[in-house]
PDB file of N, CA and C in Angstrom:
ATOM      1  N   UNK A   1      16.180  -3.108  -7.522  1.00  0.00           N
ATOM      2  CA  UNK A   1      14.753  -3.017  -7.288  1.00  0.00           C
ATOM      3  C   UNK A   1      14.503  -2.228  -6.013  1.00  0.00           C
ATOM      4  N   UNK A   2      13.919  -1.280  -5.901  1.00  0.00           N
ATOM      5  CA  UNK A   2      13.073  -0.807  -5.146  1.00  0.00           C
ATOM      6  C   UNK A   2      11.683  -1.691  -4.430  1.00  0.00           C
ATOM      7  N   UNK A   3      11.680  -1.695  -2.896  1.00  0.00           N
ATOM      8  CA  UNK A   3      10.641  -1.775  -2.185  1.00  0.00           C
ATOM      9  C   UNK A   3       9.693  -1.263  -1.425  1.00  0.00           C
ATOM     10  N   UNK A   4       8.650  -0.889  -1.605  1.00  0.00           N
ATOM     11  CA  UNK A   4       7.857   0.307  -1.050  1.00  0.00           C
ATOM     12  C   UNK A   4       7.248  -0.462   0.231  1.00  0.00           C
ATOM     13  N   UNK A   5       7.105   0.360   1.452  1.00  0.00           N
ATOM     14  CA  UNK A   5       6.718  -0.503   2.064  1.00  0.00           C
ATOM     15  C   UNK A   5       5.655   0.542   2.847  1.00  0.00           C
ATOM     16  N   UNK A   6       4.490   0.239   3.033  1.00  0.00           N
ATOM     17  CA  UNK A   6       3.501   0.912   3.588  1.00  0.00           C
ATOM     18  C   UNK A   6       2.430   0.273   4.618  1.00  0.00           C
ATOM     19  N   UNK A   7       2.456   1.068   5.627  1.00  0.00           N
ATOM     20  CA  UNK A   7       2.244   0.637   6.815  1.00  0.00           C
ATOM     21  C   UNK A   7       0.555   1.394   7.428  1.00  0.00           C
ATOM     22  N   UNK A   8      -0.364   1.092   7.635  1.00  0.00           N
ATOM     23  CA  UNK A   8      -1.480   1.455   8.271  1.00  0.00           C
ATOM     24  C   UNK A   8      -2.350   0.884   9.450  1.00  0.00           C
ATOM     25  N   UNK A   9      -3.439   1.120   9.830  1.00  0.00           N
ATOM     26  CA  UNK A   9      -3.901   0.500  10.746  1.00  0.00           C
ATOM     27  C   UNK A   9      -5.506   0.777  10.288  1.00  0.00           C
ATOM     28  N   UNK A  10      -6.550  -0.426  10.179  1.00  0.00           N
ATOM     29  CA  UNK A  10      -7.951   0.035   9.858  1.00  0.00           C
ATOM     30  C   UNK A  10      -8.972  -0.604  10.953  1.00  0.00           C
ATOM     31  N   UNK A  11      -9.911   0.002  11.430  1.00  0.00           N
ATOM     32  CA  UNK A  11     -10.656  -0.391  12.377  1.00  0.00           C
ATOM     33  C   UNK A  11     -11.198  -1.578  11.875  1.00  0.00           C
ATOM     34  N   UNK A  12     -11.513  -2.534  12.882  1.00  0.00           N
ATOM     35  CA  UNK A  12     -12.682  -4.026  12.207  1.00  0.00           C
ATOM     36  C   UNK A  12     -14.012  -3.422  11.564  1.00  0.00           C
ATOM     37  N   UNK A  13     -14.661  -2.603  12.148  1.00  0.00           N
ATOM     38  CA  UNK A  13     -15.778  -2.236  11.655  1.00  0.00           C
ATOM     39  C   UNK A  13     -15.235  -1.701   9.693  1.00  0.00           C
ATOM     40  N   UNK A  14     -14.638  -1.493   9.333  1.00  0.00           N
ATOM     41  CA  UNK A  14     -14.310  -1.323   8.013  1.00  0.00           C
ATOM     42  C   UNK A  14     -13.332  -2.036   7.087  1.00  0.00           C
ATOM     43  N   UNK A  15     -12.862  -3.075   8.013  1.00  0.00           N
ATOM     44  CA  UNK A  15     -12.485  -4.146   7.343  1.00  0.00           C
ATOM     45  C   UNK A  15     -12.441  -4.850   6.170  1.00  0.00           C
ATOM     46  N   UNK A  16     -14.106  -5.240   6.187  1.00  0.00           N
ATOM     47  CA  UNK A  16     -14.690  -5.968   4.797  1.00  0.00           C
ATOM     48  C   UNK A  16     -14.460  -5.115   3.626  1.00  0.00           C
ATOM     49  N   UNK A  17     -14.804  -3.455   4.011  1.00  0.00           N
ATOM     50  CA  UNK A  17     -14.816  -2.354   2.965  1.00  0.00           C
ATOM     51  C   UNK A  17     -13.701  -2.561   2.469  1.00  0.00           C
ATOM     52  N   UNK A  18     -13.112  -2.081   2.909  1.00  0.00           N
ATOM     53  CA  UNK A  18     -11.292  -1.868   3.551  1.00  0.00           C
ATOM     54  C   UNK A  18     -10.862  -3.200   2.043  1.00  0.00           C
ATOM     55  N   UNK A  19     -10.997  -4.205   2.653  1.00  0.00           N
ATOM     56  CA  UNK A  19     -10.165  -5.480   1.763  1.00  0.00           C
ATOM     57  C   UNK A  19     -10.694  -5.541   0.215  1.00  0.00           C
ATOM     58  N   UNK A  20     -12.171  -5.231   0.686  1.00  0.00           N
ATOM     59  CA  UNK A  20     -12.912  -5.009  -0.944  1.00  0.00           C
ATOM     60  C   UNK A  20     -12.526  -3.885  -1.938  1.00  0.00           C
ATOM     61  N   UNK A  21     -11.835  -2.637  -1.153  1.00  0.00           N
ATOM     62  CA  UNK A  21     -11.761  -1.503  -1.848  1.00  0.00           C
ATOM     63  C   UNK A  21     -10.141  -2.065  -2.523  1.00  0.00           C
ATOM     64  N   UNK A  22      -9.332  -2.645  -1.313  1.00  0.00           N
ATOM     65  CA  UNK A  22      -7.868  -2.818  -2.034  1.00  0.00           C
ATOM     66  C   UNK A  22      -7.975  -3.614  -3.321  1.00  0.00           C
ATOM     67  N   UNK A  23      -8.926  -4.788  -2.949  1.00  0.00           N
ATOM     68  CA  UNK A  23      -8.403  -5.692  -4.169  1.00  0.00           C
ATOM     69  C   UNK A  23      -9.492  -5.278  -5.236  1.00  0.00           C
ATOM     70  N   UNK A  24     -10.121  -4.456  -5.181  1.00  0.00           N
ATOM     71  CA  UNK A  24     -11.191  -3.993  -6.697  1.00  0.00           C
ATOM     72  C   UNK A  24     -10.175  -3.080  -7.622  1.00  0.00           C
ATOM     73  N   UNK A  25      -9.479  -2.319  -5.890  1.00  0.00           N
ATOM     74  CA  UNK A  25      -8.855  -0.350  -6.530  1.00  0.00           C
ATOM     75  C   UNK A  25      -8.224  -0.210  -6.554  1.00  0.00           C
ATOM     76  N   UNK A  26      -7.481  -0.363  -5.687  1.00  0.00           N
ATOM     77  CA  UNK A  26      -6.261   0.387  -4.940  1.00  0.00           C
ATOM     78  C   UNK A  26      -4.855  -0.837  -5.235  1.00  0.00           C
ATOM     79  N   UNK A  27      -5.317  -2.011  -5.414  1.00  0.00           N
ATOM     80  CA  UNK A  27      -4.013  -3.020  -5.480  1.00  0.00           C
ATOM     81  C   UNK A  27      -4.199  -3.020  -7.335  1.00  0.00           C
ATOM     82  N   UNK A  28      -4.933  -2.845  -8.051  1.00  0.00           N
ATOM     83  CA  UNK A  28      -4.967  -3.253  -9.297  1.00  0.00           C
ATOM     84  C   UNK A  28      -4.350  -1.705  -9.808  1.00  0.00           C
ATOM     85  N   UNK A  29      -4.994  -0.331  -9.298  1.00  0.00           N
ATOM     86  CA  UNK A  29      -4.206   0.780 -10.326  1.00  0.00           C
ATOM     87  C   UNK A  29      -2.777   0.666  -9.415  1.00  0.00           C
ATOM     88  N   UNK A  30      -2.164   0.265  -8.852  1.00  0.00           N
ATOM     89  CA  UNK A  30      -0.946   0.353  -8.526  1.00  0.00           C
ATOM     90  C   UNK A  30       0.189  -0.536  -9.470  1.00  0.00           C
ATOM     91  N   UNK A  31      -0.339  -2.237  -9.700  1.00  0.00           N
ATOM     92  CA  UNK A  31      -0.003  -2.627 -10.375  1.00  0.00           C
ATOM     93  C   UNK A  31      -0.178  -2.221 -11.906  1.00  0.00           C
ATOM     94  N   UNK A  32      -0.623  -1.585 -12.453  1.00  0.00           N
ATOM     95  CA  UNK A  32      -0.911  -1.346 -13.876  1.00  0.00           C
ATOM     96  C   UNK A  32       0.261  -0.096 -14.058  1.00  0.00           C
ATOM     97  N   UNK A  33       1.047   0.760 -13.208  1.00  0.00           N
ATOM     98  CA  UNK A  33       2.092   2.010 -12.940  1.00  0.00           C
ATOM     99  C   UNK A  33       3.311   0.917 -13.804  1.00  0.00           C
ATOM    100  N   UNK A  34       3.920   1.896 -14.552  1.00  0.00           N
ATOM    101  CA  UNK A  34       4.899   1.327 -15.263  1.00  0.00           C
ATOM    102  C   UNK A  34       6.015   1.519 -14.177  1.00  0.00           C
ATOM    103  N   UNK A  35       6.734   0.084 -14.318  1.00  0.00           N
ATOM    104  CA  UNK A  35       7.636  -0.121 -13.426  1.00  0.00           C
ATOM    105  C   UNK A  35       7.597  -0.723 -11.978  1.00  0.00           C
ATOM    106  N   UNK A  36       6.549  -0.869 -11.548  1.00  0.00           N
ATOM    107  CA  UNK A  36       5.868  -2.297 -11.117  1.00  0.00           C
ATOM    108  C   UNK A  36       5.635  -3.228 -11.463  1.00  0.00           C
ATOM    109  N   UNK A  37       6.585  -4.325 -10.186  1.00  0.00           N
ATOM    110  CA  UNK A  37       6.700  -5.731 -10.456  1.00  0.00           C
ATOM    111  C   UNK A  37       5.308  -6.843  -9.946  1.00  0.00           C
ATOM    112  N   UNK A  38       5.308  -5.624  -8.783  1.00  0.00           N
ATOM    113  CA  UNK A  38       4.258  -6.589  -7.908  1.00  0.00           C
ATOM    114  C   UNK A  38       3.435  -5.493  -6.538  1.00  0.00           C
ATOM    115  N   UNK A  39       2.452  -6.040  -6.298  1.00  0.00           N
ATOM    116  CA  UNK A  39       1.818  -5.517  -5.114  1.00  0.00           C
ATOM    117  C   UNK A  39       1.049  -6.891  -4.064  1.00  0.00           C
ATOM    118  N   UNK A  40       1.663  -6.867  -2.936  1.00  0.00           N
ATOM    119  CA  UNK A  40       1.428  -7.621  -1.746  1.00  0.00           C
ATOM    120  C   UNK A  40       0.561  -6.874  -0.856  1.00  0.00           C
ATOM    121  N   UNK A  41      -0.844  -6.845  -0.244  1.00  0.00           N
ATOM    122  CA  UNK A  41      -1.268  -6.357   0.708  1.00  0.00           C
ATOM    123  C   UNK A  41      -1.537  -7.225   2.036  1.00  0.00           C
ATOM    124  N   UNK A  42      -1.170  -6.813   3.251  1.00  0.00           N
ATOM    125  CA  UNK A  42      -1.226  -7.896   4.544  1.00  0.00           C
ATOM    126  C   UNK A  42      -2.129  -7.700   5.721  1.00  0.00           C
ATOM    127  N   UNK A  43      -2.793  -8.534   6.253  1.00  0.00           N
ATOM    128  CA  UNK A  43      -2.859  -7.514   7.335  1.00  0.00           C
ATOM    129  C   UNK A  43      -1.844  -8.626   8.656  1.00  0.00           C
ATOM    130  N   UNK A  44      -1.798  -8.204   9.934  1.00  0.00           N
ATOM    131  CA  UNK A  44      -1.085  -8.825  10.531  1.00  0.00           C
ATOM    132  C   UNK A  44      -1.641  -9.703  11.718  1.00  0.00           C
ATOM    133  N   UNK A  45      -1.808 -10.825  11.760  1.00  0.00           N
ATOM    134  CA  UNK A  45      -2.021 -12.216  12.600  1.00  0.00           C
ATOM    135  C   UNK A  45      -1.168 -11.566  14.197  1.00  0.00           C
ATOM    136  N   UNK A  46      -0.700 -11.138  14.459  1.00  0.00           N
ATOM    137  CA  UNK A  46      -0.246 -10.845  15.988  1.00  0.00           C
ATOM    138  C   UNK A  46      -1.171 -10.665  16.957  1.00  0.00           C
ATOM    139  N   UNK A  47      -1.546 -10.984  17.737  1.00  0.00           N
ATOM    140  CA  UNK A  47      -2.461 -10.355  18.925  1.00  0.00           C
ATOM    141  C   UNK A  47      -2.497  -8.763  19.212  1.00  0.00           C
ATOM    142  N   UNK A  48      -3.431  -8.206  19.100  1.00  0.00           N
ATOM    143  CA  UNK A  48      -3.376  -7.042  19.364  1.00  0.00           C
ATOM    144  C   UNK A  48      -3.024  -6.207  18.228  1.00  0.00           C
ATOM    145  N   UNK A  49      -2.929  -6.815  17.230  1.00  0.00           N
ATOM    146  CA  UNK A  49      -2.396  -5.490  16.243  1.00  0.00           C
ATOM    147  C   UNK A  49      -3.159  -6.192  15.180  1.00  0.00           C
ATOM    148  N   UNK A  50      -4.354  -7.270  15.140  1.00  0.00           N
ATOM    149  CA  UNK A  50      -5.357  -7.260  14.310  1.00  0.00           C
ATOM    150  C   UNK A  50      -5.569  -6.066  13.069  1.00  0.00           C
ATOM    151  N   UNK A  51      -5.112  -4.752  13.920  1.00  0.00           N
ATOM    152  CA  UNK A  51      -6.370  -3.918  12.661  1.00  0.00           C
ATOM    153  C   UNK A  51      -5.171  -3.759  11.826  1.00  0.00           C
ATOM    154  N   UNK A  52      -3.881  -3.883  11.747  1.00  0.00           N
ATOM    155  CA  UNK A  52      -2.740  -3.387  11.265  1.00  0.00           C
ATOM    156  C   UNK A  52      -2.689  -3.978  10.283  1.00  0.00           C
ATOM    157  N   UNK A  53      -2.237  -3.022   8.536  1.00  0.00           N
ATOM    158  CA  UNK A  53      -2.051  -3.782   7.541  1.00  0.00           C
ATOM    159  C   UNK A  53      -0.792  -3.383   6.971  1.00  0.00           C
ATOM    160  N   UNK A  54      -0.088  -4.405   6.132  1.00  0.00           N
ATOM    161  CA  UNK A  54       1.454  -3.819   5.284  1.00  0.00           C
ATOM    162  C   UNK A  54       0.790  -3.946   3.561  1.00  0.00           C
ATOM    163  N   UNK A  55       1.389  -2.876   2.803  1.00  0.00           N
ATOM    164  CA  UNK A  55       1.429  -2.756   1.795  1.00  0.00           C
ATOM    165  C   UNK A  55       2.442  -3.119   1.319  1.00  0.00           C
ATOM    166  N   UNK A  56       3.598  -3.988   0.332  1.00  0.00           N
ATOM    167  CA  UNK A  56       4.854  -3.736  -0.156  1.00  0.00           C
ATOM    168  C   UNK A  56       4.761  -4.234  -1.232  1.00  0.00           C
ATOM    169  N   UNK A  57       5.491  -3.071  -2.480  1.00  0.00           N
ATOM    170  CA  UNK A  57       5.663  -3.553  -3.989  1.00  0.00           C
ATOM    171  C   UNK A  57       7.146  -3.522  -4.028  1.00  0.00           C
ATOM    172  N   UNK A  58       7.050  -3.851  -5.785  1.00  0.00           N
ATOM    173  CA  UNK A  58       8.466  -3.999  -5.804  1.00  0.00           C
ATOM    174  C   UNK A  58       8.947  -3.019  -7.460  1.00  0.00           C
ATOM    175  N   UNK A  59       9.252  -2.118  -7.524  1.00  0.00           N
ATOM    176  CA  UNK A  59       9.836  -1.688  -8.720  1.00  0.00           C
ATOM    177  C   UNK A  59      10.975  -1.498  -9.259  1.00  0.00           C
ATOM    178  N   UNK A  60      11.338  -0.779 -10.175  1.00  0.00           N
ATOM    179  CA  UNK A  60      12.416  -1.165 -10.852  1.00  0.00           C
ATOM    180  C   UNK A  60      13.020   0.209 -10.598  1.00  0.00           C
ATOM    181  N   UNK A  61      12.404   1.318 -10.159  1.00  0.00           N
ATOM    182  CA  UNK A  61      13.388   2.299  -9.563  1.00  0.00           C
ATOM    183  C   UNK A  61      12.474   3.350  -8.539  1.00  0.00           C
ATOM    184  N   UNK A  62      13.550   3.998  -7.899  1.00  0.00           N
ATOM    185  CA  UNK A  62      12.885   5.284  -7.084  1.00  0.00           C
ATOM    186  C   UNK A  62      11.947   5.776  -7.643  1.00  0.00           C
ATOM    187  N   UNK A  63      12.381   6.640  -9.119  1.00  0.00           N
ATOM    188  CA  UNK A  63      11.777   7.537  -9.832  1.00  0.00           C
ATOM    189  C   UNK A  63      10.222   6.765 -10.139  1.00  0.00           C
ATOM    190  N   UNK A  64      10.282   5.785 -10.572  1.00  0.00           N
ATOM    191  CA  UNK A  64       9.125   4.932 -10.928  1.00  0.00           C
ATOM    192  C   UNK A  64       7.636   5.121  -9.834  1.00  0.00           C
ATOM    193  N   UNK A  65       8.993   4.471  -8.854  1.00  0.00           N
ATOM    194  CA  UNK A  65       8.017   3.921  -7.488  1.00  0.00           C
ATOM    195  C   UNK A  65       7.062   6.091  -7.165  1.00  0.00           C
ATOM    196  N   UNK A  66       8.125   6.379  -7.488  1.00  0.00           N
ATOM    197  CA  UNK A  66       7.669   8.146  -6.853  1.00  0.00           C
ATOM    198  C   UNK A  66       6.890   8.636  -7.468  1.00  0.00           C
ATOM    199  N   UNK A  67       7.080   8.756  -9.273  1.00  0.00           N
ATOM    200  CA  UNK A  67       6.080   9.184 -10.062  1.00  0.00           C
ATOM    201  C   UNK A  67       4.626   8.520 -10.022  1.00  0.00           C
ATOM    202  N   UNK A  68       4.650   7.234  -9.487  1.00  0.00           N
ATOM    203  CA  UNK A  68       3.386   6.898  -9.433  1.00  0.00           C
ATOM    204  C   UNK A  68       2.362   7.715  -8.147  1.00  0.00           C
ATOM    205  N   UNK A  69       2.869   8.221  -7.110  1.00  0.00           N
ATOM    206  CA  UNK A  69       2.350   8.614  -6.526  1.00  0.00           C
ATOM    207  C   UNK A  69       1.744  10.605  -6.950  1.00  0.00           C
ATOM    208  N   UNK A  70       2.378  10.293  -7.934  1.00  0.00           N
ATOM    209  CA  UNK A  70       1.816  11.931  -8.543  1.00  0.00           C
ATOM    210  C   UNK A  70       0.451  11.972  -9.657  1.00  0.00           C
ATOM    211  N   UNK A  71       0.675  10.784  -9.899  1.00  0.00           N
ATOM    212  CA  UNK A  71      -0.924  10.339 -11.143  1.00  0.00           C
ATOM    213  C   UNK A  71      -2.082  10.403 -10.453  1.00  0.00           C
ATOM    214  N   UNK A  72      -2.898  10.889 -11.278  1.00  0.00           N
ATOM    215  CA  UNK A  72      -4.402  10.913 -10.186  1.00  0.00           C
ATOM    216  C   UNK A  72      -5.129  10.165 -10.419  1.00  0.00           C
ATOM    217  N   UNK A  73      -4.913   8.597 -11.050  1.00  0.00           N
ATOM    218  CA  UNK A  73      -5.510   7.550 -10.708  1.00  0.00           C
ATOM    219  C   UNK A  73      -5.244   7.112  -9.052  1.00  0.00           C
ATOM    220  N   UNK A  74      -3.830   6.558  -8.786  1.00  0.00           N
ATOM    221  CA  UNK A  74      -3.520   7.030  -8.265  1.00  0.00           C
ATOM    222  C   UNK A  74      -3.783   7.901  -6.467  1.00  0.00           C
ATOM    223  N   UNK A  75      -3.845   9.105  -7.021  1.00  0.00           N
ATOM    224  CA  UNK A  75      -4.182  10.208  -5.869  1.00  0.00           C
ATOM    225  C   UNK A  75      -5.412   9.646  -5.445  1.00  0.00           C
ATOM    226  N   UNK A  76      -6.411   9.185  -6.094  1.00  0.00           N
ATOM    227  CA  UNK A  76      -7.838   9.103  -6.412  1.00  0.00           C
ATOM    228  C   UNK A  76      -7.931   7.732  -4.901  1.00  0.00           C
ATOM    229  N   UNK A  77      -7.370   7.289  -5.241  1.00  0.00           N
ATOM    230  CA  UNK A  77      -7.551   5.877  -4.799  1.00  0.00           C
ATOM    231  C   UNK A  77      -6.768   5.682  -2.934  1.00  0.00           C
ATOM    232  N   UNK A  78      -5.623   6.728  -3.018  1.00  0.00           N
ATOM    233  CA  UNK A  78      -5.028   6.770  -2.043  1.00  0.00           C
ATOM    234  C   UNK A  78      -5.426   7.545  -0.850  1.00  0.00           C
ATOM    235  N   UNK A  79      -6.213   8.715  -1.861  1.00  0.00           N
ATOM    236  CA  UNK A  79      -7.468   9.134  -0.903  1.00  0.00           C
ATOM    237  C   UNK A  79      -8.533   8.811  -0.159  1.00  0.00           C
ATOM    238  N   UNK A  80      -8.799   8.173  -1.123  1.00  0.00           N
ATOM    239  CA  UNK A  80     -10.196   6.353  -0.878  1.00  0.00           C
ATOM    240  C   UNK A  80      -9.642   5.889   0.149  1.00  0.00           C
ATOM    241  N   UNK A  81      -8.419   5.738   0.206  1.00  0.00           N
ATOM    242  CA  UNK A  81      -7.658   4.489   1.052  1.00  0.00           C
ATOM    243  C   UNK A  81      -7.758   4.861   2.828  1.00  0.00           C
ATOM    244  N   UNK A  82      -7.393   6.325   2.620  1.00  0.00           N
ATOM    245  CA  UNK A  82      -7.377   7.012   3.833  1.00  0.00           C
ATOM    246  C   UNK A  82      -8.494   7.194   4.418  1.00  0.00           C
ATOM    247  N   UNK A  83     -10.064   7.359   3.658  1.00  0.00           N
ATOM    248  CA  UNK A  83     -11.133   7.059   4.388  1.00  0.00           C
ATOM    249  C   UNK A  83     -11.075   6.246   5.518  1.00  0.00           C
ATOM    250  N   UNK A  84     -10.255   4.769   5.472  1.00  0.00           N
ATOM    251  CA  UNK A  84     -10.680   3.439   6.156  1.00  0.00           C
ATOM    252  C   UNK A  84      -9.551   3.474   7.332  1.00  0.00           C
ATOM    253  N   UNK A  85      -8.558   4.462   7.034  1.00  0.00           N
ATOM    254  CA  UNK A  85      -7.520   4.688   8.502  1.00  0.00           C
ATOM    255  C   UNK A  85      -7.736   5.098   9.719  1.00  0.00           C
ATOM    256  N   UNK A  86      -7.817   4.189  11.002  1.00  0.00           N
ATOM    257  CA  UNK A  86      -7.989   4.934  12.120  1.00  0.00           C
ATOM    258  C   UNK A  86      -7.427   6.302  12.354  1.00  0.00           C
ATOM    259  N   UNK A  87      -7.604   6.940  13.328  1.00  0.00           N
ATOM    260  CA  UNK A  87      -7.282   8.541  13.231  1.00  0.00           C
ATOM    261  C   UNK A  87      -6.079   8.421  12.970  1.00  0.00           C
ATOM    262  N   UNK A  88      -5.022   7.782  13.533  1.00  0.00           N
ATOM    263  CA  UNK A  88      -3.470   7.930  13.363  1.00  0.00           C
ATOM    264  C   UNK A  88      -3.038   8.124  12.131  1.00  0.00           C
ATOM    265  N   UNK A  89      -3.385   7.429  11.242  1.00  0.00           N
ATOM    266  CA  UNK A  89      -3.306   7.540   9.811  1.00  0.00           C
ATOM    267  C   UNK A  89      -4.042   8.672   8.878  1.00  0.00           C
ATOM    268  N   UNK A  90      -5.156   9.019   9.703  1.00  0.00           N
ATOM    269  CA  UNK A  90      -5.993   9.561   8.427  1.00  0.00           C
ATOM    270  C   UNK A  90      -5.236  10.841   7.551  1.00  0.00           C
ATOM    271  N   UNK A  91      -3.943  11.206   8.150  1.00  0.00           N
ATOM    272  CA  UNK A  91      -2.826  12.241   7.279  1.00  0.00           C
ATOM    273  C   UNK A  91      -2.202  11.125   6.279  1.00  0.00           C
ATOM    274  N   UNK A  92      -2.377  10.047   6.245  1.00  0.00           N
ATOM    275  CA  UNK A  92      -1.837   8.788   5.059  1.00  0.00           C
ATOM    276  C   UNK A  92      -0.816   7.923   5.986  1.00  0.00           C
ATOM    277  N   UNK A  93      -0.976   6.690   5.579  1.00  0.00           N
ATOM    278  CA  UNK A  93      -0.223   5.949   6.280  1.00  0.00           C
ATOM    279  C   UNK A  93       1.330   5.807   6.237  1.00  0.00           C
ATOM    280  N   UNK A  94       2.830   5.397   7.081  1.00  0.00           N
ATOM    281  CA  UNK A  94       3.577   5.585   6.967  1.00  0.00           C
ATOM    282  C   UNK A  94       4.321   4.927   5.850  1.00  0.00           C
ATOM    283  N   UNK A  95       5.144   5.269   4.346  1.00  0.00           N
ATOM    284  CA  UNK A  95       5.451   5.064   3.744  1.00  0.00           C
ATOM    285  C   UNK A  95       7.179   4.717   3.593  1.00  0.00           C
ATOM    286  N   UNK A  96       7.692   3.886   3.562  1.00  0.00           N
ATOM    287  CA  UNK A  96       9.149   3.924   3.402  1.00  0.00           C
ATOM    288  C   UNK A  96       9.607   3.356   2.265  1.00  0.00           C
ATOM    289  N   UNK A  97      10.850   3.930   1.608  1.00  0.00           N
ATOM    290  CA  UNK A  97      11.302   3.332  -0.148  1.00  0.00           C
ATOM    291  C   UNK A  97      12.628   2.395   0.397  1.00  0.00           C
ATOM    292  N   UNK A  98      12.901   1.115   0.203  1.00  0.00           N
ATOM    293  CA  UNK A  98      14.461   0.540   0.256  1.00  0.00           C
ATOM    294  C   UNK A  98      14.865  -0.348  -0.937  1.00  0.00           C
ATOM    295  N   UNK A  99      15.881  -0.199  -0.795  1.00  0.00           N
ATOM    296  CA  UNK A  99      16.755  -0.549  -1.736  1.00  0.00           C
ATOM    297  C   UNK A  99      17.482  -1.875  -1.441  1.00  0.00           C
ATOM    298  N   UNK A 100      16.585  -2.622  -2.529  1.00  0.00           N
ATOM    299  CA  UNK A 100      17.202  -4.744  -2.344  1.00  0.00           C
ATOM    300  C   UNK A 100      18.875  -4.752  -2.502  1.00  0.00           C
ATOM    301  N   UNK A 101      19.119  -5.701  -1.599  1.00  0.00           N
ATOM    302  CA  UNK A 101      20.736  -6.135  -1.733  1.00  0.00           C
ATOM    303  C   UNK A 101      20.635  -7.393  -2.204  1.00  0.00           C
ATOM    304  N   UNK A 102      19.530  -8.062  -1.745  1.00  0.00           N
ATOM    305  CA  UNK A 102      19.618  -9.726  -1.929  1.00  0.00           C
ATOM    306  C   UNK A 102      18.507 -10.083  -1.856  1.00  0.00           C
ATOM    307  N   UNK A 103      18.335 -10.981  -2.952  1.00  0.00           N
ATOM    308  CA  UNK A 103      17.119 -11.699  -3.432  1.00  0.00           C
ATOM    309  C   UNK A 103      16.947 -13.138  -3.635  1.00  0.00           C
ATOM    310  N   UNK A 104      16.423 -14.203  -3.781  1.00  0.00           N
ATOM    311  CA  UNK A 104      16.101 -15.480  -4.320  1.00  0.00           C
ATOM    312  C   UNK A 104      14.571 -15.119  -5.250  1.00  0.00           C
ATOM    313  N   UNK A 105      15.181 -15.803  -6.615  1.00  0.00           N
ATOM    314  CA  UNK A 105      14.303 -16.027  -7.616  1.00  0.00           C
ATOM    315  C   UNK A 105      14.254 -17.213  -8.163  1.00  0.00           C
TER     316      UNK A 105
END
């Protein structure tokens, strides 16, 4: 399995948008990509890093996890997404692919 793990930061003032747009748009066409297991969105409880959110799914391969990012459902949505990124992000937030060794199911 493949884990995608995606990393951003969104101002409070767009927050509400922000959480409303993931779970209407952006978390549902991701899960519907063949070869997706799952989609987790976070944001992070630490002091000071309030605006910071993690994305991580889980698929069943590279190719999977990659081709989804070429569909323009998709594109559509990831674009959307980048609206709500403080400047650091607004080129898209940082994305990394790894590869599970060990799991509990």
């Amino acid at each position: 399995m493949i884990l995608r793990v995606v990393h951003g930061a969104v101002p409070p003032e767009k927050k509400k948008a922000y959480v409303d747009f993931i779970n209407t748009t952006l978390a549902p066409a991701i899960r519907k990509m063949p070869g997706c297991h799952f989609i987790y969105v976070a944001e992070c409880v630490e002091k000071c890093h309030e605006h910071e959110v993690i994305y991580v799914s889980g698929w069943d391969s590279e190719e999977q996890c990659e081709a989804m990012d070429k569909t323009s459902i998709y594109q559509g949505a990831a674009v959307s997404a980048k609206s709500f990124y403080t400047h650091r992000y607004h080129d898209g937030a940082l994305h990394i692919h790894y590869k599970t060794f060990a799991a509990l199911e």
